[in-house]
C-alpha atoms as a PDB file:
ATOM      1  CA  UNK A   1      84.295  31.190  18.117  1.00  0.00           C
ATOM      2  CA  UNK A   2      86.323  31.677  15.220  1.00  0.00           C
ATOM      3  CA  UNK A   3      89.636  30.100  16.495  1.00  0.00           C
ATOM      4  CA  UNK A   4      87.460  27.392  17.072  1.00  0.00           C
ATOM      5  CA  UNK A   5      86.370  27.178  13.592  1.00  0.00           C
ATOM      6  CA  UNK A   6      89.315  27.889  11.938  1.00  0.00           C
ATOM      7  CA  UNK A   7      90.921  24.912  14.101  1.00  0.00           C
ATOM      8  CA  UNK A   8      88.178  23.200  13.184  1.00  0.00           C
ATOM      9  CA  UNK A   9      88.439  23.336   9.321  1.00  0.00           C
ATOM     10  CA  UNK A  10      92.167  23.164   9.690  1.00  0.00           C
ATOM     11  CA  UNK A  11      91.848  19.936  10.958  1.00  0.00           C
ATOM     12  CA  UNK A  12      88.868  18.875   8.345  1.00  0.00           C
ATOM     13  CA  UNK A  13      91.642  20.230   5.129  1.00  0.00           C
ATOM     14  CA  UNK A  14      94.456  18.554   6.720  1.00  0.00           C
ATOM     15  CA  UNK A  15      92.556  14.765   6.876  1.00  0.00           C
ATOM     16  CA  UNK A  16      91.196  15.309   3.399  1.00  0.00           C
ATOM     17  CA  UNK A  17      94.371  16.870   2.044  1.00  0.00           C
ATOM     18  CA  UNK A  18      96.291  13.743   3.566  1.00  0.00           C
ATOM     19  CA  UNK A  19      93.478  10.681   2.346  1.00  0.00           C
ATOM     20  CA  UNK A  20      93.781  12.106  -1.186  1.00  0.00           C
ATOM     21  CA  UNK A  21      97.877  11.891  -0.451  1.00  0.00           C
ATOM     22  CA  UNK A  22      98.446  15.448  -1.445  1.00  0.00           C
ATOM     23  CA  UNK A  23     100.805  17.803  -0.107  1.00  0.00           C
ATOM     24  CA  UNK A  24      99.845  21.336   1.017  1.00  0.00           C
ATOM     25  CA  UNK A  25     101.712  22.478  -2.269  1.00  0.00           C
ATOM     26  CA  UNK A  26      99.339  20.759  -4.627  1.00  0.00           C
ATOM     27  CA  UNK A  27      96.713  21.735  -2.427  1.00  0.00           C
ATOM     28  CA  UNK A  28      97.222  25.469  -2.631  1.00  0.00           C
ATOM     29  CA  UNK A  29      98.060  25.234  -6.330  1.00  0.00           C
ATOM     30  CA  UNK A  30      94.963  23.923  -7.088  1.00  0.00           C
ATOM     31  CA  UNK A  31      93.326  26.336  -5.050  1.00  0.00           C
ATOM     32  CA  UNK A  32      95.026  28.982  -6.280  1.00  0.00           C
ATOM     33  CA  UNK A  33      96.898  30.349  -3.036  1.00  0.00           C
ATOM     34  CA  UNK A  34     100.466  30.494  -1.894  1.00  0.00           C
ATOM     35  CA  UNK A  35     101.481  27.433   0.241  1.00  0.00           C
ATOM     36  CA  UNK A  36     102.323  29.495   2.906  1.00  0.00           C
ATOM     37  CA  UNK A  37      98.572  30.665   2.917  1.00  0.00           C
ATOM     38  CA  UNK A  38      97.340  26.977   3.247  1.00  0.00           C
ATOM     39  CA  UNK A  39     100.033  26.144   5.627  1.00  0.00           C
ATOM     40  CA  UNK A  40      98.394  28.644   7.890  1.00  0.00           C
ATOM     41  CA  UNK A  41      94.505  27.781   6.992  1.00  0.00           C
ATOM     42  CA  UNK A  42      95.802  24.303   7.774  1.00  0.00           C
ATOM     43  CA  UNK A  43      97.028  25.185  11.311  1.00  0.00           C
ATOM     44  CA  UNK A  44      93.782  26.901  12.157  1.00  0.00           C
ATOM     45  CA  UNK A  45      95.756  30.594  11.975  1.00  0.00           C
ATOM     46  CA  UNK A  46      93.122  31.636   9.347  1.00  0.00           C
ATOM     47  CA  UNK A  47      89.743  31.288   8.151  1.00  0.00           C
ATOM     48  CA  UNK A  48      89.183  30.985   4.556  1.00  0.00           C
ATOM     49  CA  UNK A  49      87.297  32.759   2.569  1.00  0.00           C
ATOM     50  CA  UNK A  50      84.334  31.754   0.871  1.00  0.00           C
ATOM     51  CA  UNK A  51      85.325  31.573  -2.380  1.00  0.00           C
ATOM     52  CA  UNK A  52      88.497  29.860  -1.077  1.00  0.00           C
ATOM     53  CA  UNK A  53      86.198  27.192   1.062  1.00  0.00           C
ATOM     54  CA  UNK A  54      84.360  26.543  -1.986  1.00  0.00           C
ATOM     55  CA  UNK A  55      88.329  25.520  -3.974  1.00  0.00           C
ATOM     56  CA  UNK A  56      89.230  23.454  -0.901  1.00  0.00           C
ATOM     57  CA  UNK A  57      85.709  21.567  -1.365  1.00  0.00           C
ATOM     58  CA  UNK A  58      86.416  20.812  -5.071  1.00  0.00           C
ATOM     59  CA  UNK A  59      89.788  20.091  -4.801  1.00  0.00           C
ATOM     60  CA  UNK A  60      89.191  17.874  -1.736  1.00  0.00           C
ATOM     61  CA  UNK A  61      86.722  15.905  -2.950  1.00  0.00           C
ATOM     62  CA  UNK A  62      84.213  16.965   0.294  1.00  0.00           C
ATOM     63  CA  UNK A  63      81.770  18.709   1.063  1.00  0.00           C
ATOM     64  CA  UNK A  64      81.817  22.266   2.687  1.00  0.00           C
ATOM     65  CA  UNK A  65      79.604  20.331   5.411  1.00  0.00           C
ATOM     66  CA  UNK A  66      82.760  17.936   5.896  1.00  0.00           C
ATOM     67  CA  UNK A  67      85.038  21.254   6.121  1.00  0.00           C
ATOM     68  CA  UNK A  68      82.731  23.194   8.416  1.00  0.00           C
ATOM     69  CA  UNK A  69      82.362  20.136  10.657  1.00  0.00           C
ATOM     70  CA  UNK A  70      78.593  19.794  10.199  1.00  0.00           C
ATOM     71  CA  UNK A  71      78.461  16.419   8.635  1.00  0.00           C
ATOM     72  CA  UNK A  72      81.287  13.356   8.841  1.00  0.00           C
ATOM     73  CA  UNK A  73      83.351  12.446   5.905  1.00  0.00           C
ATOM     74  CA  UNK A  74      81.941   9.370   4.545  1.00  0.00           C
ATOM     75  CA  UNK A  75      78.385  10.627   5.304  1.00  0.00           C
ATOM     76  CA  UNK A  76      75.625   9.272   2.910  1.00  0.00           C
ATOM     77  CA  UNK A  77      74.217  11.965   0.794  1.00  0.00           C
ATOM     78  CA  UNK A  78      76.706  13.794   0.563  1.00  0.00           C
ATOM     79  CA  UNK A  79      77.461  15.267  -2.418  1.00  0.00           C
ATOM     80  CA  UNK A  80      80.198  13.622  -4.798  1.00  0.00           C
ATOM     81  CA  UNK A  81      82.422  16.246  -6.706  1.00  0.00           C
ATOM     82  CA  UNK A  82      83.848  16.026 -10.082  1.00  0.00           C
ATOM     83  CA  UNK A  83      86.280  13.553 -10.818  1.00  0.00           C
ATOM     84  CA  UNK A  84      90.170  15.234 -10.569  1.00  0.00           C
ATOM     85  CA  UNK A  85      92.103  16.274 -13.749  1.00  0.00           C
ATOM     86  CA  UNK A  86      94.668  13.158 -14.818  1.00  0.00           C
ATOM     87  CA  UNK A  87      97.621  15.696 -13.756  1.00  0.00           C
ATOM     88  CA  UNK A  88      96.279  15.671 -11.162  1.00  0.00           C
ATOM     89  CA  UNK A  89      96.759  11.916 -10.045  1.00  0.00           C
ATOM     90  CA  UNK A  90      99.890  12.018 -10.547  1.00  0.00           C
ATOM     91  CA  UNK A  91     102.303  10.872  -7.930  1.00  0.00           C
ATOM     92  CA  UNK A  92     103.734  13.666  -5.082  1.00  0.00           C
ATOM     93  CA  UNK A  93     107.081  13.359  -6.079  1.00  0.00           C
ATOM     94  CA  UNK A  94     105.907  13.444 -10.371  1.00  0.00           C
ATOM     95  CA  UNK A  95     103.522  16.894  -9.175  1.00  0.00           C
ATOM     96  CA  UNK A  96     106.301  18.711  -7.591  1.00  0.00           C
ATOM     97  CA  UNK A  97     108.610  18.216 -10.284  1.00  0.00           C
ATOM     98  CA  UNK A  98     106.056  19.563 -12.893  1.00  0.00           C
ATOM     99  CA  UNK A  99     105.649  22.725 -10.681  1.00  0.00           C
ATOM    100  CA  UNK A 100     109.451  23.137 -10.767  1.00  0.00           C
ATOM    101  CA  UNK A 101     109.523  22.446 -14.748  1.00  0.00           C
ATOM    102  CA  UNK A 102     106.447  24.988 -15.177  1.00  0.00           C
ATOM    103  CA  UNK A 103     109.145  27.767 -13.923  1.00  0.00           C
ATOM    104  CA  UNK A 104     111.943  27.223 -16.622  1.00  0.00           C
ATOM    105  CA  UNK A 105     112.609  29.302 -19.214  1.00  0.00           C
ATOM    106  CA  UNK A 106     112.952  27.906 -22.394  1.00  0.00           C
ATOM    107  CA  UNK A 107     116.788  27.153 -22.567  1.00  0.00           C
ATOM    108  CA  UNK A 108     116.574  25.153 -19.569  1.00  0.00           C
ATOM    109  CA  UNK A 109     113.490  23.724 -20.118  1.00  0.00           C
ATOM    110  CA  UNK A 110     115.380  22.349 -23.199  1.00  0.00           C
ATOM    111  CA  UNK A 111     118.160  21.549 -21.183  1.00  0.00           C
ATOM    112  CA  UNK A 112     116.058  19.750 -18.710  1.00  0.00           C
ATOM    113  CA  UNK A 113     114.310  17.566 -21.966  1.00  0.00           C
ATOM    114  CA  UNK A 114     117.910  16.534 -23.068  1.00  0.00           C
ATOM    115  CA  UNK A 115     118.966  14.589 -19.711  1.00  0.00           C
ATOM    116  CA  UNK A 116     115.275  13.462 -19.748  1.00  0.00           C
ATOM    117  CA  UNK A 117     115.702  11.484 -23.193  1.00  0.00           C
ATOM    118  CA  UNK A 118     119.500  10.792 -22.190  1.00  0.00           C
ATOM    119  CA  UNK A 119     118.432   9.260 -18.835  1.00  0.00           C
ATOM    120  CA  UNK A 120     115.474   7.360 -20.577  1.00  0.00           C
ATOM    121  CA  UNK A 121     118.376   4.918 -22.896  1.00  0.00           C
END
């Protein structure tokens, strides 16, 4: 029973993850787990937690009824979740630089700022 569910809201995170156009690394940062850790929720290796179902329903924009498989993704009455942060709808390749710039040190993050106004003339 529980590979079964854990395939089962694998497959639900993986179709939400992917309609919002998100990889698994904005998807775990948002949830506040290592990618690695989604990776395997995503692959049905692991059941989440509850705390951690209840992230993957905010950040998804679903329901946990969606993610359990209890209820279809565009069903009516479903509940709508807040609206995500503007950072947040960014594009892929925008989001996965900021998580690389969020790990400079100052120097470099300097640095970085430099060929940013250089490459912007």
């Amino acid at each position: 029973m529980e590979q079964r569910l854990a395939t089962l809201i694998g497959n639900a995170v993986r179709a939400a993850r992917q309609r919002l156009e998100l990889t698994q690394a904005d998807v775990a940062e948002r949830v506040g787990i290592a990618t690695e850790v989604y990776g395997r929720l995503e692959r049905g290796h692991m059941l989440p937690s509850v705390r951690t179902l209840r992230k993957l329903c905010l950040v998804l924009n679903c329901s946990s009824d969606v993610l359990l498989g209890m209820a279809g993704a565009g069903v009516e009455g479903a509940p709508t979740l807040a609206e995500d942060p503007p950072e947040y709808r960014e594009r892929p390749e925008v989001r996965r630089l900021l998580r690389t710039v969020r790990k400079l040190d100052a120097p470099r993050l300097r640095l970085l700022g430099q060929v940013a106004n250089a490459l912007e003339t």
